[in-house]
N, C-alpha and C. Protein backbone atom coordinates (compact mmCIF):
# COMPACT_ATOMS: atom_id res chain seq x y z
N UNK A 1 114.37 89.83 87.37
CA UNK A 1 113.03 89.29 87.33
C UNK A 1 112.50 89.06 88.74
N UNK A 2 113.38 88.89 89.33
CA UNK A 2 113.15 88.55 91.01
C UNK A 2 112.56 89.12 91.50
N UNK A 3 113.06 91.11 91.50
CA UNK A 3 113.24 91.82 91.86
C UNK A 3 111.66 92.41 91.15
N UNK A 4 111.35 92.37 90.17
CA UNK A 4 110.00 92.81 89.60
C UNK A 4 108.48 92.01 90.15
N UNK A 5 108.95 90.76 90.19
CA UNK A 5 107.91 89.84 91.01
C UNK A 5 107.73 90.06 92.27
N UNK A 6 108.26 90.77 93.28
CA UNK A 6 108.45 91.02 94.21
C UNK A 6 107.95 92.19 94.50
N UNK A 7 108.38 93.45 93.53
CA UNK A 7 107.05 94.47 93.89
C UNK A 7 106.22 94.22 93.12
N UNK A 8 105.65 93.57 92.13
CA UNK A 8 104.47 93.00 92.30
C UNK A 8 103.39 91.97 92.76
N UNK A 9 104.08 91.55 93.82
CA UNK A 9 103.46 90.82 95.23
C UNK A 9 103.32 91.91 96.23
N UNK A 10 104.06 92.93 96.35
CA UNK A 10 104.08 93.59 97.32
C UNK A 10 102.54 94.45 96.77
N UNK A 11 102.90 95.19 95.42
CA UNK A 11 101.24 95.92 95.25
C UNK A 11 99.99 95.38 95.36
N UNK A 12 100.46 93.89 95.24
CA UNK A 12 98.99 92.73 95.02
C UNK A 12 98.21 92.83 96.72
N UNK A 13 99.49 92.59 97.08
CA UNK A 13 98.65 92.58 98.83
C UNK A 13 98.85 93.52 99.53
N UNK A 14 99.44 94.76 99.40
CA UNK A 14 99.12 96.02 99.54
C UNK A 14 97.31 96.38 99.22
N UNK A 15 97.51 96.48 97.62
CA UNK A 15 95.91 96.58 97.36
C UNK A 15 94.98 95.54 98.47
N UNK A 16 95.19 94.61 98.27
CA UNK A 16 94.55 93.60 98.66
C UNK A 16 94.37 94.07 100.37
N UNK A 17 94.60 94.44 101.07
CA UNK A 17 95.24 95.12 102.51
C UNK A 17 94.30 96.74 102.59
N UNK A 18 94.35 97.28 101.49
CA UNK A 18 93.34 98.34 101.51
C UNK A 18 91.97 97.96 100.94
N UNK A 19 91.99 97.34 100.30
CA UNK A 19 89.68 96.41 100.05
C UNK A 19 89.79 96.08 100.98
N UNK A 20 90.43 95.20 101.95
CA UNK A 20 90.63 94.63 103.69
C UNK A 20 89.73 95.68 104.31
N UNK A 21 90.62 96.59 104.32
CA UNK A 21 90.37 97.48 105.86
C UNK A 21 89.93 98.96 105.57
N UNK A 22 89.96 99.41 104.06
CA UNK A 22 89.90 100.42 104.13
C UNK A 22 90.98 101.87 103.61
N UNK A 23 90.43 102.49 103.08
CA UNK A 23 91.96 103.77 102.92
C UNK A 23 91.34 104.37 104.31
N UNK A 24 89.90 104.95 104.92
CA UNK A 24 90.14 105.43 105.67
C UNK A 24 90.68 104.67 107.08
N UNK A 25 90.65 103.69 107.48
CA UNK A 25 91.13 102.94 108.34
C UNK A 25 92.93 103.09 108.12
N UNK A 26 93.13 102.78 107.11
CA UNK A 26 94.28 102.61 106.93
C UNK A 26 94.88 104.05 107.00
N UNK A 27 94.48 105.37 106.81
CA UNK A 27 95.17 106.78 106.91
C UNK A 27 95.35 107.17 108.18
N UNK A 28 94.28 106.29 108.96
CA UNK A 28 94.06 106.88 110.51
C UNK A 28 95.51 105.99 111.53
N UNK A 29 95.01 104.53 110.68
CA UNK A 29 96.89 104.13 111.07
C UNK A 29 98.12 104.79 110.69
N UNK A 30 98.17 104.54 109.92
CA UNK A 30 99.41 105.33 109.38
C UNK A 30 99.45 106.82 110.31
N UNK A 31 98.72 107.88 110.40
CA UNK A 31 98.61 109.11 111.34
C UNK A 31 99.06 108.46 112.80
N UNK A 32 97.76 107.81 113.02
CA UNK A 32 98.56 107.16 114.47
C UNK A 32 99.87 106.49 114.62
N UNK A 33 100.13 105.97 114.01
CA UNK A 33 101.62 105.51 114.30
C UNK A 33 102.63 106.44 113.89
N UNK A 34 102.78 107.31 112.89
CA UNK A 34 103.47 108.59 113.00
C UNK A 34 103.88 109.19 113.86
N UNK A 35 102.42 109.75 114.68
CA UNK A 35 102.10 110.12 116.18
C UNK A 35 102.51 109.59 117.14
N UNK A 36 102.37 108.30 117.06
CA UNK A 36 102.92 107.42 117.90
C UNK A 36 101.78 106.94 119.25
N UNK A 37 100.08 107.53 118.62
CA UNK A 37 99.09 107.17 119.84
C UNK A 37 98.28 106.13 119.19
N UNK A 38 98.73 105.34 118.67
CA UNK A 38 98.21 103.63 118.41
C UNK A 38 97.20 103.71 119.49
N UNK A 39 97.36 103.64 120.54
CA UNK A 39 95.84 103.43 121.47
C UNK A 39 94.79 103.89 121.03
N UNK A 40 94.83 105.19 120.89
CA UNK A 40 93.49 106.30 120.23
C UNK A 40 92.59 105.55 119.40
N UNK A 41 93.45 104.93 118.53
CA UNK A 41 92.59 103.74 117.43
C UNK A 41 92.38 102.48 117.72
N UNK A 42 92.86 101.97 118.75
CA UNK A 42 92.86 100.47 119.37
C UNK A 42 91.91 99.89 119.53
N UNK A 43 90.64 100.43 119.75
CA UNK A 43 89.49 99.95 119.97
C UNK A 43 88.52 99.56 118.45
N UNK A 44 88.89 100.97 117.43
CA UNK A 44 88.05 100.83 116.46
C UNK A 44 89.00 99.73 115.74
N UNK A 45 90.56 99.27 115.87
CA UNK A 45 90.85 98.28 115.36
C UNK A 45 90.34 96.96 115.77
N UNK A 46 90.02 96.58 117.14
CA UNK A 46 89.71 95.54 117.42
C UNK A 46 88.44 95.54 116.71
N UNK A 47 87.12 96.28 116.81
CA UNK A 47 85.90 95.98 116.22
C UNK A 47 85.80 95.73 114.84
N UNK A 48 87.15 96.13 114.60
CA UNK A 48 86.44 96.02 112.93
C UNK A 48 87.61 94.55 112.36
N UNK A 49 88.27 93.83 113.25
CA UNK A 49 89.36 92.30 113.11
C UNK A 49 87.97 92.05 113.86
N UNK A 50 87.00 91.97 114.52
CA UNK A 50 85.91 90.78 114.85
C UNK A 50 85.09 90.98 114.15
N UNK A 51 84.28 91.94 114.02
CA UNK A 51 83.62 92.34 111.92
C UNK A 51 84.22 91.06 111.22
N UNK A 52 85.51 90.65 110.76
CA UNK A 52 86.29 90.39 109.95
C UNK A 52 85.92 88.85 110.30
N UNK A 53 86.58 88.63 111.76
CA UNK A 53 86.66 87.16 112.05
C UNK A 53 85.23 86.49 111.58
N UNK A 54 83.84 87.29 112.19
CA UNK A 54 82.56 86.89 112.40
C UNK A 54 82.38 86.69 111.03
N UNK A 55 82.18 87.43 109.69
CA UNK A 55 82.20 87.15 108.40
C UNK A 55 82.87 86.03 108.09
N UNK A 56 83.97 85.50 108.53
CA UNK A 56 84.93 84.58 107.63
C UNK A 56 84.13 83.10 108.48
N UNK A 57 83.62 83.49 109.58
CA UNK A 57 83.34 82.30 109.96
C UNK A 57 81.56 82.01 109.60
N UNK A 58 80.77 82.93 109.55
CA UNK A 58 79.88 83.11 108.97
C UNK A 58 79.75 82.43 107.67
N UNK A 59 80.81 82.91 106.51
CA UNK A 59 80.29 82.10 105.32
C UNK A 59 81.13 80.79 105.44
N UNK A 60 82.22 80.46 106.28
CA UNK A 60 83.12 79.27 106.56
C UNK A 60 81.62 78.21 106.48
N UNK A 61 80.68 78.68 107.03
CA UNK A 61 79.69 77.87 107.73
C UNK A 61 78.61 77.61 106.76
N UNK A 62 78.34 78.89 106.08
CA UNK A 62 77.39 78.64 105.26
C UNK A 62 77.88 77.36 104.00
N UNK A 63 79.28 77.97 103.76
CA UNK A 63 79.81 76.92 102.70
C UNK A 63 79.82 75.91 102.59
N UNK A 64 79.89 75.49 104.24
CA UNK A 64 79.85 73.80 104.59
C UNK A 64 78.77 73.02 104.38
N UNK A 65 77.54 74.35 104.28
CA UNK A 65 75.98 73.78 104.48
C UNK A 65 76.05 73.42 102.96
N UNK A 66 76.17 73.75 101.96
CA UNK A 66 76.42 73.03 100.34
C UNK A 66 77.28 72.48 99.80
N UNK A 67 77.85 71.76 100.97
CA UNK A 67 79.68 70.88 100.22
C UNK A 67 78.34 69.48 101.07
């Protein structure tokens, strides 16, 4: 049972990891790190983790305005 709960945590935030970021984001990693030129993509990773941050803090804020 352990063992079943476990890959199904793993598919939950797997999925959950691709609505995140993307399949195409995520194919271009996976290629790059294959490759092994992680840099190539380094940049479009950072823009799109401050995309991410700016949203979370964005509605962090709005939420506060109706609590």
């Amino acid at each position: 049972v352990a063992g079943e709960n476990a890959l199904i945590m793993l598919t939950y935030n797997f999925r959950r990891l691709l609505n995140l970021i993307g399949i195409t984001l995520f194919q271009k990693l996976i290629k790059a790190s294959k490759s092994g030129n992680i840099e190539d993509i380094k940049q479009e990773i950072m823009e799109y983790i401050a995309v991410l941050v700016f949203f979370k803090a964005f509605f962090r804020q709005k939420m506060s305005l109706y609590i």
